[in-house]
PDB file of N, CA and C in Angstrom:
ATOM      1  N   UNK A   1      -2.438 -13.985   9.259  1.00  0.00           N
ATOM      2  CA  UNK A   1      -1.057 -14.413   9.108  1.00  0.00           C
ATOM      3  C   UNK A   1      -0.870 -15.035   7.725  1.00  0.00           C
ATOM      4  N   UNK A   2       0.453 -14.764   7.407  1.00  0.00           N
ATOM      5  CA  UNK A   2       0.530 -15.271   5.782  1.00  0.00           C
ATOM      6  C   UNK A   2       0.960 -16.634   5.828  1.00  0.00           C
ATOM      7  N   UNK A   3       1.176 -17.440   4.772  1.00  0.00           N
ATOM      8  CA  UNK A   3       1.907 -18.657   4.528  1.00  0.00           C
ATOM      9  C   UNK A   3       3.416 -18.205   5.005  1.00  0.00           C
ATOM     10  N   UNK A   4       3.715 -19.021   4.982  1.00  0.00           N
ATOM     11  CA  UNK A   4       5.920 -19.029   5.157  1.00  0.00           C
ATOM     12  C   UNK A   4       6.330 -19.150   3.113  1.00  0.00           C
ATOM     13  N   UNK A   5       5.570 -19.751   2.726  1.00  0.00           N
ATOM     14  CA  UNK A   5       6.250 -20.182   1.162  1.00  0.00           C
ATOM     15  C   UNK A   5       4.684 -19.204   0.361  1.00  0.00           C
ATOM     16  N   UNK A   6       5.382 -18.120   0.121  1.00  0.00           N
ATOM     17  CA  UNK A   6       4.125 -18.024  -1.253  1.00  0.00           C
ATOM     18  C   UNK A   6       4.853 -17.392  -2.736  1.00  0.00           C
ATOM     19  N   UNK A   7       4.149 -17.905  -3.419  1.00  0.00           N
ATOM     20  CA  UNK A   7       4.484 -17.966  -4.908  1.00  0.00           C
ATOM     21  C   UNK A   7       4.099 -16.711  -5.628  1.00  0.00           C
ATOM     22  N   UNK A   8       4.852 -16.653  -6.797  1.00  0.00           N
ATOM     23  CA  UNK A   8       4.506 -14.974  -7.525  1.00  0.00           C
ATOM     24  C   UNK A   8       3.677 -14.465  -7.627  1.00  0.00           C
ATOM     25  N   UNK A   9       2.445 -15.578  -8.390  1.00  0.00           N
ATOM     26  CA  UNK A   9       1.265 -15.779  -7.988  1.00  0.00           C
ATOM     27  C   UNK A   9       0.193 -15.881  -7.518  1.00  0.00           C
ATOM     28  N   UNK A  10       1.103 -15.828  -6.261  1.00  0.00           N
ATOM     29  CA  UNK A  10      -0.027 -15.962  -5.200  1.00  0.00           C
ATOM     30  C   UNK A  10       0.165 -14.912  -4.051  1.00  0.00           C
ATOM     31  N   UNK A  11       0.755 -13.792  -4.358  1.00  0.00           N
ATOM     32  CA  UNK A  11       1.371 -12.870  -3.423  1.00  0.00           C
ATOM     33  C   UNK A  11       0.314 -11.527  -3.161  1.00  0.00           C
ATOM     34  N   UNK A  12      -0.244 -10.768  -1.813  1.00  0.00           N
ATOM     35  CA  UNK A  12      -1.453 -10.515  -1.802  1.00  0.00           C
ATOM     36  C   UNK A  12      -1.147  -8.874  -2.556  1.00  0.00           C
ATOM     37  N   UNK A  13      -2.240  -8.142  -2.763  1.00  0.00           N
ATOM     38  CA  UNK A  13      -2.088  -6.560  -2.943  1.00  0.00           C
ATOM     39  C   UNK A  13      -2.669  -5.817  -1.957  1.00  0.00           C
ATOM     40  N   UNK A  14      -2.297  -4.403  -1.836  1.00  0.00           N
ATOM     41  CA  UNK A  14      -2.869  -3.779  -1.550  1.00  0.00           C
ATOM     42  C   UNK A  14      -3.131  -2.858  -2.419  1.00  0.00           C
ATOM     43  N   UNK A  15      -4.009  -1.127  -2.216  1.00  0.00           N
ATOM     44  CA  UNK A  15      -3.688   0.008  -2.635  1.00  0.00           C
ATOM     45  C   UNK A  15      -2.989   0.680  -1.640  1.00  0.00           C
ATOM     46  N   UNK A  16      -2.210   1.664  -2.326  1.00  0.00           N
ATOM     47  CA  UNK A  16      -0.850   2.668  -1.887  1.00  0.00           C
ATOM     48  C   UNK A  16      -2.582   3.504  -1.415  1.00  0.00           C
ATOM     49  N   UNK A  17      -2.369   3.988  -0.046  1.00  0.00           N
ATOM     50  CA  UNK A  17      -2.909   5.504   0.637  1.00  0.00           C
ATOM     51  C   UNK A  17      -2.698   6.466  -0.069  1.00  0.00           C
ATOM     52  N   UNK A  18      -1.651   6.418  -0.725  1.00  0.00           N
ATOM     53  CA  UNK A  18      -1.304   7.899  -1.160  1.00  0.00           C
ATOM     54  C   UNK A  18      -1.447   8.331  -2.669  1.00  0.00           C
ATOM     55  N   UNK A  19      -1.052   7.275  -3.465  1.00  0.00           N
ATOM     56  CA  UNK A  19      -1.329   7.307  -5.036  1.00  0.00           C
ATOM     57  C   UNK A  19      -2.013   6.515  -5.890  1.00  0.00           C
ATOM     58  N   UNK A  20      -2.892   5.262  -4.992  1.00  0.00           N
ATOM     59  CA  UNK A  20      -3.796   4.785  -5.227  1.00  0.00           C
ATOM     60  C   UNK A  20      -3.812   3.620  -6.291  1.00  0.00           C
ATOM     61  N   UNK A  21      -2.204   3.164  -6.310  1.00  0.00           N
ATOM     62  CA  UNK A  21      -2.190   1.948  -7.597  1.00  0.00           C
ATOM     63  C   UNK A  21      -1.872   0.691  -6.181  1.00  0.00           C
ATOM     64  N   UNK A  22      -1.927   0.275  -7.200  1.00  0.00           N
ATOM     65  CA  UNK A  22      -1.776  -1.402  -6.793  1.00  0.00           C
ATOM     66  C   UNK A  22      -0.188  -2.275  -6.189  1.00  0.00           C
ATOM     67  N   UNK A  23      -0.021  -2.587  -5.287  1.00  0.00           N
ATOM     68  CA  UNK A  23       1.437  -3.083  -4.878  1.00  0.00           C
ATOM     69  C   UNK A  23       1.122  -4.296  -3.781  1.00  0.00           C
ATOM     70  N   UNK A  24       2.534  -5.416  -4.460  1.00  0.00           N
ATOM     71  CA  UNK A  24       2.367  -6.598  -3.694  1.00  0.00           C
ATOM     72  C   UNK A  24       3.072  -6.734  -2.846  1.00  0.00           C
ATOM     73  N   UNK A  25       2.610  -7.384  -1.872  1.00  0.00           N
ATOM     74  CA  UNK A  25       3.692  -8.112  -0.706  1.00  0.00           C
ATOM     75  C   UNK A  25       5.152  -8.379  -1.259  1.00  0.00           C
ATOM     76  N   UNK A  26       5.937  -7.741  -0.556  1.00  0.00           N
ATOM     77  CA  UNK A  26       7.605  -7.835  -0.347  1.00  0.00           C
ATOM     78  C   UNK A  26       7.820  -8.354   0.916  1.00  0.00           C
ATOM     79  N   UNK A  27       8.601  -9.304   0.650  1.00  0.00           N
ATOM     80  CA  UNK A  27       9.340 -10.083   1.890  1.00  0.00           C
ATOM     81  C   UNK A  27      10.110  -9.277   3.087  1.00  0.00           C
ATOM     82  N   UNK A  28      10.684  -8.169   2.929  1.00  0.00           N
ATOM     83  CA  UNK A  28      10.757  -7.328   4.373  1.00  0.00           C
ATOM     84  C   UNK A  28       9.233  -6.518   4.817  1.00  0.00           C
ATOM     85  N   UNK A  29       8.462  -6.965   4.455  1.00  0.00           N
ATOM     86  CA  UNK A  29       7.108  -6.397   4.763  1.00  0.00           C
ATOM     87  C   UNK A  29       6.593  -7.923   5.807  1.00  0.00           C
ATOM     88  N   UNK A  30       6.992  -8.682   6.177  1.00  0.00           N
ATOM     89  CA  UNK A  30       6.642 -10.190   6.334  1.00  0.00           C
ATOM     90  C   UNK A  30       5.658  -9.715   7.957  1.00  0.00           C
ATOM     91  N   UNK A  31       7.120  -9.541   8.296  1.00  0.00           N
ATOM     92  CA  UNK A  31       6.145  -9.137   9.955  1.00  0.00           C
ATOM     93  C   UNK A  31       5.083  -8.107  10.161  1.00  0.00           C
ATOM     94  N   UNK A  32       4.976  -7.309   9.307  1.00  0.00           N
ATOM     95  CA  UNK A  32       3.849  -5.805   9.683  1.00  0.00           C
ATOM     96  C   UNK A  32       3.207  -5.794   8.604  1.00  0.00           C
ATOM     97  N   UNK A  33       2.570  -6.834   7.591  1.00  0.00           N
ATOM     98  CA  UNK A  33       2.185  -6.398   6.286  1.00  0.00           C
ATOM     99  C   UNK A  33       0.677  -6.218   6.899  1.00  0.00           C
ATOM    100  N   UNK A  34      -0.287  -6.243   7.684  1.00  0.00           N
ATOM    101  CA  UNK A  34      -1.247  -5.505   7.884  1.00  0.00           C
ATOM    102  C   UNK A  34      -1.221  -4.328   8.098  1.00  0.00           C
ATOM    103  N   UNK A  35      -0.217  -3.601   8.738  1.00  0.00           N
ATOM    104  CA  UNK A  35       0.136  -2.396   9.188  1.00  0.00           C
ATOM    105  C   UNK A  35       0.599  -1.403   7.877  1.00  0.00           C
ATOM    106  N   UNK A  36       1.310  -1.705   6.638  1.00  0.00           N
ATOM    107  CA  UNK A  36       1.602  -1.293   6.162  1.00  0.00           C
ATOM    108  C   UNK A  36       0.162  -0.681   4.473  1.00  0.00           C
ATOM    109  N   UNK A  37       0.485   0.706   4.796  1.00  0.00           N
ATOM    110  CA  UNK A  37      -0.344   1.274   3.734  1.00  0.00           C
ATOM    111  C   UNK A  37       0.118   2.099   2.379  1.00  0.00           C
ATOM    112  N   UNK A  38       1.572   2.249   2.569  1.00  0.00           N
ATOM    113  CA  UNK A  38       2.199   3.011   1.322  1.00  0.00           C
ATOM    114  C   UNK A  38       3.292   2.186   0.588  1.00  0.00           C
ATOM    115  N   UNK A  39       2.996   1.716  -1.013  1.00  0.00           N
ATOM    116  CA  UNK A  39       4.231   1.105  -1.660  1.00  0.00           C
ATOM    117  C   UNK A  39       5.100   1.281  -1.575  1.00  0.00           C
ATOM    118  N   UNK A  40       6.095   2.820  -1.248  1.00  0.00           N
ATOM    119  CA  UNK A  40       7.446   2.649  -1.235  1.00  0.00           C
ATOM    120  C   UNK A  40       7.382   4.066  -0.134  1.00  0.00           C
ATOM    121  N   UNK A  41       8.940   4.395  -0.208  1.00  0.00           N
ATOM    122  CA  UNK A  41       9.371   5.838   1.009  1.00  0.00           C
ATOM    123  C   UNK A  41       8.865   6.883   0.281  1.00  0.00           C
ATOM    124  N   UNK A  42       8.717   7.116  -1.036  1.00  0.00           N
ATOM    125  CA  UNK A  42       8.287   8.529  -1.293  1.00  0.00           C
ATOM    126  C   UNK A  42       7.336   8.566  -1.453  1.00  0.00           C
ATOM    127  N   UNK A  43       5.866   7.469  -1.129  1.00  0.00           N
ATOM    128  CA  UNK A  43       4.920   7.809  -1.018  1.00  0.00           C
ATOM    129  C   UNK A  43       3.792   7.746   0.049  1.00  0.00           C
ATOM    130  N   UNK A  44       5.055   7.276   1.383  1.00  0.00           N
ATOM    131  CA  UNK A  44       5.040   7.395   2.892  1.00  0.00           C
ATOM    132  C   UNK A  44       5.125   8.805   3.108  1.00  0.00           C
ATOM    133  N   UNK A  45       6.470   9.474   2.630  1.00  0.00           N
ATOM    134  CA  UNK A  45       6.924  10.830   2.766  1.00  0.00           C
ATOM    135  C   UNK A  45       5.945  11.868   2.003  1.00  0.00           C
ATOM    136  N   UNK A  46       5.179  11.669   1.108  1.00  0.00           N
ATOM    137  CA  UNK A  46       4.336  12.377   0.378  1.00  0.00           C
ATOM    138  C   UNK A  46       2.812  12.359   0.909  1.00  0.00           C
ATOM    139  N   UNK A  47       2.584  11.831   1.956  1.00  0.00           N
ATOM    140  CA  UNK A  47       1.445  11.483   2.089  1.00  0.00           C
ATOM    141  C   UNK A  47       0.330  11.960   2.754  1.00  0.00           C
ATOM    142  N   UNK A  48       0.898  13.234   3.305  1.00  0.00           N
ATOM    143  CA  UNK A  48       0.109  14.478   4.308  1.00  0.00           C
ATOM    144  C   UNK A  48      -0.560  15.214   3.163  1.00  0.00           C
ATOM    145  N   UNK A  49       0.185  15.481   1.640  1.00  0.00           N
ATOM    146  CA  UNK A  49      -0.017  16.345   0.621  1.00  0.00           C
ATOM    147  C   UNK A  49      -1.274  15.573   0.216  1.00  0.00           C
ATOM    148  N   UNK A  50      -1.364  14.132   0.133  1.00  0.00           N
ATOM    149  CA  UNK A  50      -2.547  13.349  -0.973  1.00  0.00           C
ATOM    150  C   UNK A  50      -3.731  13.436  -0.041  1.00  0.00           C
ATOM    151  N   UNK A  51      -3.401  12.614   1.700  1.00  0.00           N
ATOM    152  CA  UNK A  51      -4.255  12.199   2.277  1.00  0.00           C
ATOM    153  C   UNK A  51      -5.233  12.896   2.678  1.00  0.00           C
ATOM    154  N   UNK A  52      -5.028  14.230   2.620  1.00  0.00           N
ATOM    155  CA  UNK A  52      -5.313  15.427   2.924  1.00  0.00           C
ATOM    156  C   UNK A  52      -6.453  16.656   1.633  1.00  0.00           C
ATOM    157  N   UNK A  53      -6.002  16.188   0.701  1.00  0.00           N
ATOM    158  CA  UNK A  53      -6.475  17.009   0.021  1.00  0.00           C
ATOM    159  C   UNK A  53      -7.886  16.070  -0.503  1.00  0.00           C
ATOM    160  N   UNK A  54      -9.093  17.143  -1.213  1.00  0.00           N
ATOM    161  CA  UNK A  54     -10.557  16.879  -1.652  1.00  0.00           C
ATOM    162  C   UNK A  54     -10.479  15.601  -2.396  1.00  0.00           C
ATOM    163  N   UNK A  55     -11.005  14.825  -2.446  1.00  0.00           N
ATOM    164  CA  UNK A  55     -10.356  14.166  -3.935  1.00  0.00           C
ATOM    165  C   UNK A  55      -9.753  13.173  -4.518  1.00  0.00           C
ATOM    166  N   UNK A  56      -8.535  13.015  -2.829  1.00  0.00           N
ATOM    167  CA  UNK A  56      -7.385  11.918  -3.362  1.00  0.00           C
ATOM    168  C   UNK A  56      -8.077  10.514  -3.185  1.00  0.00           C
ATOM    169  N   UNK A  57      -6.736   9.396  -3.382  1.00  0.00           N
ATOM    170  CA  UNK A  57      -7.304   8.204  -3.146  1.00  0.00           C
ATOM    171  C   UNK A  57      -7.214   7.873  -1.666  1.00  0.00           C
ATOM    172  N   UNK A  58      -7.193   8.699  -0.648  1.00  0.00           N
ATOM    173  CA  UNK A  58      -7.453   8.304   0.394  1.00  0.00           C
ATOM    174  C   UNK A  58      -9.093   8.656   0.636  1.00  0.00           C
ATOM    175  N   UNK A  59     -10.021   9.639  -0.095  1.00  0.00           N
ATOM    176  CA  UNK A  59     -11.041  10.099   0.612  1.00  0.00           C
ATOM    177  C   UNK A  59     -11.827   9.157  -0.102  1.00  0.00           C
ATOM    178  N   UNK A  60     -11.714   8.174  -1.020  1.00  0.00           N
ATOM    179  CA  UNK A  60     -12.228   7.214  -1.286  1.00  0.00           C
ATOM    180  C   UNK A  60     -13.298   7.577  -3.110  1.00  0.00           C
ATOM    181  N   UNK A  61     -12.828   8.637  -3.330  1.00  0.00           N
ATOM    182  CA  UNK A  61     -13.718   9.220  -4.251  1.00  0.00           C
ATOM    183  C   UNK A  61     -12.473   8.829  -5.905  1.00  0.00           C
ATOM    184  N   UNK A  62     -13.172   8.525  -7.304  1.00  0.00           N
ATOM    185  CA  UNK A  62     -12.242   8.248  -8.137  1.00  0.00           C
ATOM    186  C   UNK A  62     -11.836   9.633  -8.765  1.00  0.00           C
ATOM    187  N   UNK A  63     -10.591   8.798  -9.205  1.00  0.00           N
ATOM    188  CA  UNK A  63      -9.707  10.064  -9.738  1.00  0.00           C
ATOM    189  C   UNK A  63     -10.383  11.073 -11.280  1.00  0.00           C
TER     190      UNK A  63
END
């Protein structure tokens, strides 16, 4: 569970499943931010094409 008050600073990351950069906690993410694995909708919607193929940053291998 997160704090209620966190600072710019102090806000956690993940990696995007699908394109493999770096993105922080957003405040409508508050309730499901464990659950959540893609930075934005088009790389939720894109994500059968990456997760899927030899290679990507889902199979854990670098680009």
């Amino acid at each position: 569970m997160l704090p209620n008050k966190l600072r710019k600073g102090q806000l956690p990351t993940k990696i995007c499943a699908t394109c493999g950069r770096p993105f922080e906690y957003r405040k409508k993410w508050r309730a499901n931010w464990e659950e959540v694995k893609y930075c934005g909708e088009k790389c939720q919607r894109n994500r059968s094409a990456t997760d899927l193929a030899p290679g990507g940053p889902a199979s854990g291998q670098p680009l």
